[in-house]
N, C-alpha and C. Protein backbone atom coordinates (compact mmCIF):
# COMPACT_ATOMS: atom_id res chain seq x y z
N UNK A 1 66.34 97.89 87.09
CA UNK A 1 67.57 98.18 86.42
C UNK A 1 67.32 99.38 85.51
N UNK A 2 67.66 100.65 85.50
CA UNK A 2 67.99 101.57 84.96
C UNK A 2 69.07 101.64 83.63
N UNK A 3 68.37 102.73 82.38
CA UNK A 3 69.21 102.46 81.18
C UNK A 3 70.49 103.31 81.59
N UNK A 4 71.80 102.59 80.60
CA UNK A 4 73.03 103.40 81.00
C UNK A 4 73.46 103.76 79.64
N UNK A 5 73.53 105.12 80.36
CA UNK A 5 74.12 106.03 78.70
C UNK A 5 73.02 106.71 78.25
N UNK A 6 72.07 106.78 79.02
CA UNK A 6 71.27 107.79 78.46
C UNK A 6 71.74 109.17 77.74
N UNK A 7 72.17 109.75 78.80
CA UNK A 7 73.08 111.17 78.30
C UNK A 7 73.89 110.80 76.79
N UNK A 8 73.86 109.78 76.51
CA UNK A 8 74.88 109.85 75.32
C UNK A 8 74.16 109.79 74.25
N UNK A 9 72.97 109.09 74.39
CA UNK A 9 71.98 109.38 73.33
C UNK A 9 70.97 110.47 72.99
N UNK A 10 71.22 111.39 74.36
CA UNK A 10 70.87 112.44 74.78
C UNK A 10 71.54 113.59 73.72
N UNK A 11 72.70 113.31 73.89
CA UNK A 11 73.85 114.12 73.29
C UNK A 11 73.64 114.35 71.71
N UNK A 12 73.32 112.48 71.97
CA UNK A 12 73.80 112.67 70.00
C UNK A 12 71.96 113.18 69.32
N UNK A 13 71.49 113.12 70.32
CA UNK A 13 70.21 113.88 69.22
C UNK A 13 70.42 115.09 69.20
N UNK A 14 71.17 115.82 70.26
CA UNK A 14 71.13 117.26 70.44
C UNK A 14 71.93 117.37 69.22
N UNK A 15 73.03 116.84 69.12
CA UNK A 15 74.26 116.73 68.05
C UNK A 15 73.73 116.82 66.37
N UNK A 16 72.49 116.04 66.50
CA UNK A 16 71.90 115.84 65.25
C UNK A 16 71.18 117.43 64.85
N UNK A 17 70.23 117.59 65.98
CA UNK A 17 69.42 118.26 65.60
C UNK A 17 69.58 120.00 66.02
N UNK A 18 70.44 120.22 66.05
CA UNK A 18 70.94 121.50 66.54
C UNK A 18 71.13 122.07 65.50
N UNK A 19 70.84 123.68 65.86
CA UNK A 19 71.17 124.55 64.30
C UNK A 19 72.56 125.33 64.44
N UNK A 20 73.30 125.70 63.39
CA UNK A 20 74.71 125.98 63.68
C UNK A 20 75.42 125.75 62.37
N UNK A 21 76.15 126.31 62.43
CA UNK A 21 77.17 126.09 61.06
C UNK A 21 77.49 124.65 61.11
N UNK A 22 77.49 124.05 59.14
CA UNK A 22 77.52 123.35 59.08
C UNK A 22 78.95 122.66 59.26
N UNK A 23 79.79 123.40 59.27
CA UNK A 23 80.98 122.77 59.51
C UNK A 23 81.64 123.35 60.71
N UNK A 24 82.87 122.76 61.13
CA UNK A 24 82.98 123.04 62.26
C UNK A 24 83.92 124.13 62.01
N UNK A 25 84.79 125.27 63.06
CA UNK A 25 85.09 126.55 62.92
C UNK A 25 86.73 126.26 62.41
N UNK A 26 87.75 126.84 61.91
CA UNK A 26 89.08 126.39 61.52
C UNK A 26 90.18 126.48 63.36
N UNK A 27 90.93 125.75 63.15
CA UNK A 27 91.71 125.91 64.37
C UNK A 27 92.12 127.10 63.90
N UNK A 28 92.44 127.66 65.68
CA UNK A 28 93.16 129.17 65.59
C UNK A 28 94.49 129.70 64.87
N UNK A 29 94.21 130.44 64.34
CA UNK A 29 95.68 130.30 62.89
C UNK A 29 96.50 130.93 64.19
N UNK A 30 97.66 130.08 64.95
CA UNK A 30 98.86 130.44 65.82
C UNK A 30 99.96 130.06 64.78
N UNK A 31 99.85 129.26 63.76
CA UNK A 31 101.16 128.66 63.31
C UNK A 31 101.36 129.78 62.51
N UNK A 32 102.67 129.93 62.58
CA UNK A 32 103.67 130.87 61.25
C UNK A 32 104.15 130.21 60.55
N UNK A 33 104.52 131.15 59.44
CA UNK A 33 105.27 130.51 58.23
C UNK A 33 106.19 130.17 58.41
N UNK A 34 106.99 129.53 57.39
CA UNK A 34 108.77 129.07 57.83
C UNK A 34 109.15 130.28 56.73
N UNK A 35 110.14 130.64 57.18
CA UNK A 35 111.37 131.20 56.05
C UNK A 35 112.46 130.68 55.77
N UNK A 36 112.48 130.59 54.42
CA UNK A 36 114.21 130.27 54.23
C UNK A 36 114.56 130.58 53.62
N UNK A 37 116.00 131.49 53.89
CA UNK A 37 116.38 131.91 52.80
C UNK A 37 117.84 131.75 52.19
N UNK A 38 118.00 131.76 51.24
CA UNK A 38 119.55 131.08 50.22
C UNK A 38 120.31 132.17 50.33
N UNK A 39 121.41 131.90 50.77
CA UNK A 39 122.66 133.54 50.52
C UNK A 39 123.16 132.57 49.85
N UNK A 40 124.30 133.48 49.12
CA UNK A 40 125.20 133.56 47.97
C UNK A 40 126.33 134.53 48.44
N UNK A 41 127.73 133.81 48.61
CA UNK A 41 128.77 135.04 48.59
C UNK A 41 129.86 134.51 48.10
N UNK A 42 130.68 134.98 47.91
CA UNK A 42 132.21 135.18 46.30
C UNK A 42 133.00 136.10 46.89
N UNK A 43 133.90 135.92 46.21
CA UNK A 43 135.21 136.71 46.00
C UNK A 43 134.96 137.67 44.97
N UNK A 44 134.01 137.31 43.49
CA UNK A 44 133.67 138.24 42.40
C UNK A 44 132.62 138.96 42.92
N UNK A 45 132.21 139.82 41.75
CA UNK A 45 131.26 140.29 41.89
C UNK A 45 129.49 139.80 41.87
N UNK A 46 129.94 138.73 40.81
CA UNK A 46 128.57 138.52 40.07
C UNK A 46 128.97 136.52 40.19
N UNK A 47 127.96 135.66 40.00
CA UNK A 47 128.23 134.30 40.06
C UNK A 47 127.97 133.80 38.90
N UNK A 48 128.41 132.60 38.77
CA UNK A 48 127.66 131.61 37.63
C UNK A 48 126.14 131.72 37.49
N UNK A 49 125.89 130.48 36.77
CA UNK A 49 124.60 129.80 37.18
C UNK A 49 124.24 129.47 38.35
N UNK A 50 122.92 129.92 38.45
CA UNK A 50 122.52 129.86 40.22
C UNK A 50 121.06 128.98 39.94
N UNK A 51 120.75 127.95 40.77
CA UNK A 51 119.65 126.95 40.99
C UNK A 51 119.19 127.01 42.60
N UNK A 52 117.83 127.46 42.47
CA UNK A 52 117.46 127.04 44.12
C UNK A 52 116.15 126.54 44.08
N UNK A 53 116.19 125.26 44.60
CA UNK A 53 114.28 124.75 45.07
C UNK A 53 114.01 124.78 46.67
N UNK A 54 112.87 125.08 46.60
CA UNK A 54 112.44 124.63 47.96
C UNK A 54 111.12 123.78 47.88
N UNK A 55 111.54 122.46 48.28
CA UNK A 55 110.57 121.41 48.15
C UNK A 55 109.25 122.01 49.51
N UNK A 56 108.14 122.11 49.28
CA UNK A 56 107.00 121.90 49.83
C UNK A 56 105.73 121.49 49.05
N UNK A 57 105.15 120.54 50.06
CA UNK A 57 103.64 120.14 49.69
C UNK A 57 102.75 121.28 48.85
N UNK A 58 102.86 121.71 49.17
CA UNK A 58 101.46 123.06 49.30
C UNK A 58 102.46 124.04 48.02
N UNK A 59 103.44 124.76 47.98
CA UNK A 59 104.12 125.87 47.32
C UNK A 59 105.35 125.03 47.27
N UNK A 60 105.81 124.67 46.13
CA UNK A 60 106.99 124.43 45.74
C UNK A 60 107.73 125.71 45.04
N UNK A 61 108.78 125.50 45.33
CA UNK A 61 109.07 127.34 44.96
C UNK A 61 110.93 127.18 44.24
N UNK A 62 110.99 127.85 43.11
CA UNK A 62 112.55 127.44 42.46
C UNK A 62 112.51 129.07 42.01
N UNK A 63 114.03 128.61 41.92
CA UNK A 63 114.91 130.59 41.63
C UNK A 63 115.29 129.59 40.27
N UNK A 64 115.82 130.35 39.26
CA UNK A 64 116.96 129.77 38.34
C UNK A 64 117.57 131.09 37.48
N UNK A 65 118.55 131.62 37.86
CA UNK A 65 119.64 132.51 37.30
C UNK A 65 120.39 132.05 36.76
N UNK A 66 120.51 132.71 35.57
CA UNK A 66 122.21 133.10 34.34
C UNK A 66 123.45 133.38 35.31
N UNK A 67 122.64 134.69 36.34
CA UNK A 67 124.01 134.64 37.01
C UNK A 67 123.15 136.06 38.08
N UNK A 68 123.67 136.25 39.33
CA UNK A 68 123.11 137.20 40.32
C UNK A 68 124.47 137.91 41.18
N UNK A 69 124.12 139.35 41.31
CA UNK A 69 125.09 140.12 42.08
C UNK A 69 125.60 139.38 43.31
N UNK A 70 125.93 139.69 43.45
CA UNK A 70 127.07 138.82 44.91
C UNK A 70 127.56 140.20 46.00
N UNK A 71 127.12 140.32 47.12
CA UNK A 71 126.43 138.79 48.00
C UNK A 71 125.00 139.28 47.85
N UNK A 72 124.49 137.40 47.73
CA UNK A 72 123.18 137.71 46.67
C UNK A 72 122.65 136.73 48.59
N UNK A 73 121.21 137.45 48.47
CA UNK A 73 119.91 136.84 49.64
C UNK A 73 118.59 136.52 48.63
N UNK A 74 118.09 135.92 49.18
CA UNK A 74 116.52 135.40 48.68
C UNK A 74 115.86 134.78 49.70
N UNK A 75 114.48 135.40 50.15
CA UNK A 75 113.47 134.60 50.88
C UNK A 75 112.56 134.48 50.45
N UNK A 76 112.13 132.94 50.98
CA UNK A 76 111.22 132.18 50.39
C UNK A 76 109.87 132.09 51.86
N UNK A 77 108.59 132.15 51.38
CA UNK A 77 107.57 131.68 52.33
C UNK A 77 107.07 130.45 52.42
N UNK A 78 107.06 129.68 53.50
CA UNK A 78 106.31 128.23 52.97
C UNK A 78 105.33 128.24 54.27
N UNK A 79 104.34 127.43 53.94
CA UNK A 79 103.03 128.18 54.43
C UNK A 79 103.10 126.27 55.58
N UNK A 80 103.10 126.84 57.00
CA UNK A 80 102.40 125.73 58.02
C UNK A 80 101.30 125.10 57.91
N UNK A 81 100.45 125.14 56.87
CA UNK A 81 99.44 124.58 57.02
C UNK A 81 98.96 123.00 57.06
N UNK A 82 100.31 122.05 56.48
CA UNK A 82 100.15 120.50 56.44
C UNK A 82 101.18 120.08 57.49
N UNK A 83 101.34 118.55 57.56
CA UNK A 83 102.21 118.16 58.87
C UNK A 83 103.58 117.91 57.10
N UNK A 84 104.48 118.35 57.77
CA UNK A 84 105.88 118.10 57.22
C UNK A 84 106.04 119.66 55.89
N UNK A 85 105.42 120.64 56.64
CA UNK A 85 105.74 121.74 55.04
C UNK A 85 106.77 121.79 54.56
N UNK A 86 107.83 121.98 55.07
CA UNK A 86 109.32 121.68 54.37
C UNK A 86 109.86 120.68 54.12
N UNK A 87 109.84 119.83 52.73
CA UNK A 87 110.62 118.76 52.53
C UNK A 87 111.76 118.53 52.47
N UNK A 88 112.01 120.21 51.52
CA UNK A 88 113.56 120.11 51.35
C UNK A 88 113.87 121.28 50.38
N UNK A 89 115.56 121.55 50.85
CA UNK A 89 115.69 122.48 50.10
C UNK A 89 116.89 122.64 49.71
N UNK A 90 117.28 122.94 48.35
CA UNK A 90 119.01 122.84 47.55
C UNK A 90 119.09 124.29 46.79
N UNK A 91 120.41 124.84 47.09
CA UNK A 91 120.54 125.72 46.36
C UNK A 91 122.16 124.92 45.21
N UNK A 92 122.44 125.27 43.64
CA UNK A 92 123.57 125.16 43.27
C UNK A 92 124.11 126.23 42.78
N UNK A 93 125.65 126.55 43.17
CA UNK A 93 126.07 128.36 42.25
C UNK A 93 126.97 127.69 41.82
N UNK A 94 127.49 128.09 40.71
CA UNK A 94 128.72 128.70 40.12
C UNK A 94 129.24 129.41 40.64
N UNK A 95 130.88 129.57 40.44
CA UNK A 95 131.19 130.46 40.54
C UNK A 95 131.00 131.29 39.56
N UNK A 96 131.59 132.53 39.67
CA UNK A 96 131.55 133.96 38.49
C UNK A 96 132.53 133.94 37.65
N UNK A 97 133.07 134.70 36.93
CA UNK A 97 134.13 135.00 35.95
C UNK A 97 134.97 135.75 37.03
N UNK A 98 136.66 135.42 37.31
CA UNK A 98 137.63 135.74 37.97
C UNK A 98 137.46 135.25 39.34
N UNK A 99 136.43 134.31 39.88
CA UNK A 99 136.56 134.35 41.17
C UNK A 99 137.39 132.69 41.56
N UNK A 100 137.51 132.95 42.78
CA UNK A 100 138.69 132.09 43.85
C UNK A 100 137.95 131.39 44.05
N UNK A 101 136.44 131.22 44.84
CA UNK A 101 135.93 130.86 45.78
C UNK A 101 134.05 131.08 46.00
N UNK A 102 133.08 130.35 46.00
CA UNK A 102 131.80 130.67 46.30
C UNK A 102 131.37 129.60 47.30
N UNK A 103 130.98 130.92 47.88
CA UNK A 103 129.75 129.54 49.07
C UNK A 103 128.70 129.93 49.08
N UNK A 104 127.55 128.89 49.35
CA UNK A 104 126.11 129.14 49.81
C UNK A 104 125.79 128.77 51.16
N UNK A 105 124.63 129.17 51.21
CA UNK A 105 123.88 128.79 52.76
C UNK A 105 122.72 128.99 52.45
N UNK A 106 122.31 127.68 53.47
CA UNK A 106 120.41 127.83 53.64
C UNK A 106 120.08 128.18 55.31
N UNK A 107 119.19 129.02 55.72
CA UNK A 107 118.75 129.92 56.47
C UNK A 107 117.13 129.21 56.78
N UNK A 108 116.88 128.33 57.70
CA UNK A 108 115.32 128.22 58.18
C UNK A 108 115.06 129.11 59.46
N UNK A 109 114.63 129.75 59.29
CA UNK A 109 113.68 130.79 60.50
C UNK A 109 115.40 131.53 60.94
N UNK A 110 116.44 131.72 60.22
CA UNK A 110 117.40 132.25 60.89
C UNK A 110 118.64 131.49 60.85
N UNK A 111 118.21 130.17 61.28
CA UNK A 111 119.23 129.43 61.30
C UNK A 111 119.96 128.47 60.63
N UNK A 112 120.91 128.46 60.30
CA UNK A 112 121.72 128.16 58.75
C UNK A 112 121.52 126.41 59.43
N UNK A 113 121.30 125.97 58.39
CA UNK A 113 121.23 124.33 58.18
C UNK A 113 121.70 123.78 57.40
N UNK A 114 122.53 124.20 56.62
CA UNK A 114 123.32 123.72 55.36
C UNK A 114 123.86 124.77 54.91
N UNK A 115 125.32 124.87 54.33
CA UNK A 115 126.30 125.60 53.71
C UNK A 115 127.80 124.72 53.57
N UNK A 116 128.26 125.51 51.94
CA UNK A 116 129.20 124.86 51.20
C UNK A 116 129.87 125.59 50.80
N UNK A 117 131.24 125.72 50.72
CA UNK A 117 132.06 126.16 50.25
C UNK A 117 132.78 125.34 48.92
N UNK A 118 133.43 126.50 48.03
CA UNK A 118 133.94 125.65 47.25
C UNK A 118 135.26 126.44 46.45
N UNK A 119 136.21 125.88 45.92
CA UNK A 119 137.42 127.09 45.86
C UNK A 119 137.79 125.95 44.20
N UNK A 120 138.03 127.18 43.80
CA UNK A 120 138.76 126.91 42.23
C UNK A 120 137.98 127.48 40.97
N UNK A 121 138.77 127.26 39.76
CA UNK A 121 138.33 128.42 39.05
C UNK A 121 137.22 127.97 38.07
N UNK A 122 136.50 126.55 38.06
CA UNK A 122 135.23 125.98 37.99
C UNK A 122 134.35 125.57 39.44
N UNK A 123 134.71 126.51 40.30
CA UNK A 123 133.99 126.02 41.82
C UNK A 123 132.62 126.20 41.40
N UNK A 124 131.96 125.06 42.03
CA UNK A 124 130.50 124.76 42.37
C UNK A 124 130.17 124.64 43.56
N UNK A 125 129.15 125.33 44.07
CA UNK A 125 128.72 125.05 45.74
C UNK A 125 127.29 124.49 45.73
N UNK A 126 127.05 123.62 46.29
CA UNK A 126 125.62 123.23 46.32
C UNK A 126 125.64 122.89 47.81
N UNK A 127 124.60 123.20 48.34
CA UNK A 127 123.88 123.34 49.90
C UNK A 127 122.52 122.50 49.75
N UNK A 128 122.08 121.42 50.62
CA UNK A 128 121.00 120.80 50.23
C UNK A 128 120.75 120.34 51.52
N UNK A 129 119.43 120.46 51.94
CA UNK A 129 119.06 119.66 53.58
C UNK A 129 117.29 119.38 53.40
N UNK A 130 117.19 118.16 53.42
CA UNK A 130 115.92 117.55 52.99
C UNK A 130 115.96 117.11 54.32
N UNK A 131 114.07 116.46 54.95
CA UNK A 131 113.25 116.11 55.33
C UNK A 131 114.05 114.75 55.88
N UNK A 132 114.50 114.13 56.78
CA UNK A 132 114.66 113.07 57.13
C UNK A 132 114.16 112.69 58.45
N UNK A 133 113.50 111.34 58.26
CA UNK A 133 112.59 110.91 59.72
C UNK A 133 113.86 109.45 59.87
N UNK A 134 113.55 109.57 61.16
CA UNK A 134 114.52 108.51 62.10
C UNK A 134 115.74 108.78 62.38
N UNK A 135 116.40 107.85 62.58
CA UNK A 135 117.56 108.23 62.84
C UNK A 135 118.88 108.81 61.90
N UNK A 136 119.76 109.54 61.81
CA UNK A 136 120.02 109.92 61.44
C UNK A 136 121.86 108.61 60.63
């Protein structure tokens, strides 16, 4: 009767005793970043108070304005490196002094995933799209 598995104990001495970096090499950086970015647009020129977070593990990242030109953009980087980088993300505006009407939008890699409109002469728009697992 012959031993079985030799090769495996074979292996693991080679495994042991081999010279080589001590750790093993990083996977190939293929993943990209996410972008997202918050627009802002009005009827005025200029908006209220403006609030934006973007929830991630790694870079949590917030705007907070008195008030920003209109039509206002902002991009944000959030880095692929954990499983779930984007948790979530809310922008809130005011409207401006004289305006009708403000909406926002959120923008991941391009594509809008949340936007709000809001009309009157205390309009608030808030846009918010968080992380949800299961069903919807």
């Amino acid at each position: 009767m012959g031993l079985v598995g030799c090769g495996v104990l074979e292996d693991t001495i080679e495994g042991i005793t081999a010279t080589g970096p001590a750790t093993p090499a990083p996977p190939p950086d293929g993943a990209e970043d996410i972008i997202v970015t918050a627009e802002i647009e009005s009827d005025a020129s200029v908006s209220g108070e403006l609030s934006i977070t973007i929830d991630s593990p790694r870079n949590k990242q917030s705007l907070n304005e008195t008030s920003v030109e209109i039509p206002f953009q902002h991009e944000f980087t959030v880095t692929t490196d954990v499983a779930f980088p984007l948790r979530g993300s809310r922008i809130e505006v005011d409207a401006g002094p004289g305006a009708n009407w403000i909406e926002c939008r959120i923008l991941v890699d391009g594509d809008v995933v949340a936007s709000h409109r809001s009309e009157g002469d205390a309009a608030t728009a808030v846009c918010e799209r968080k992380l949800q697992l299961g069903p919807s």
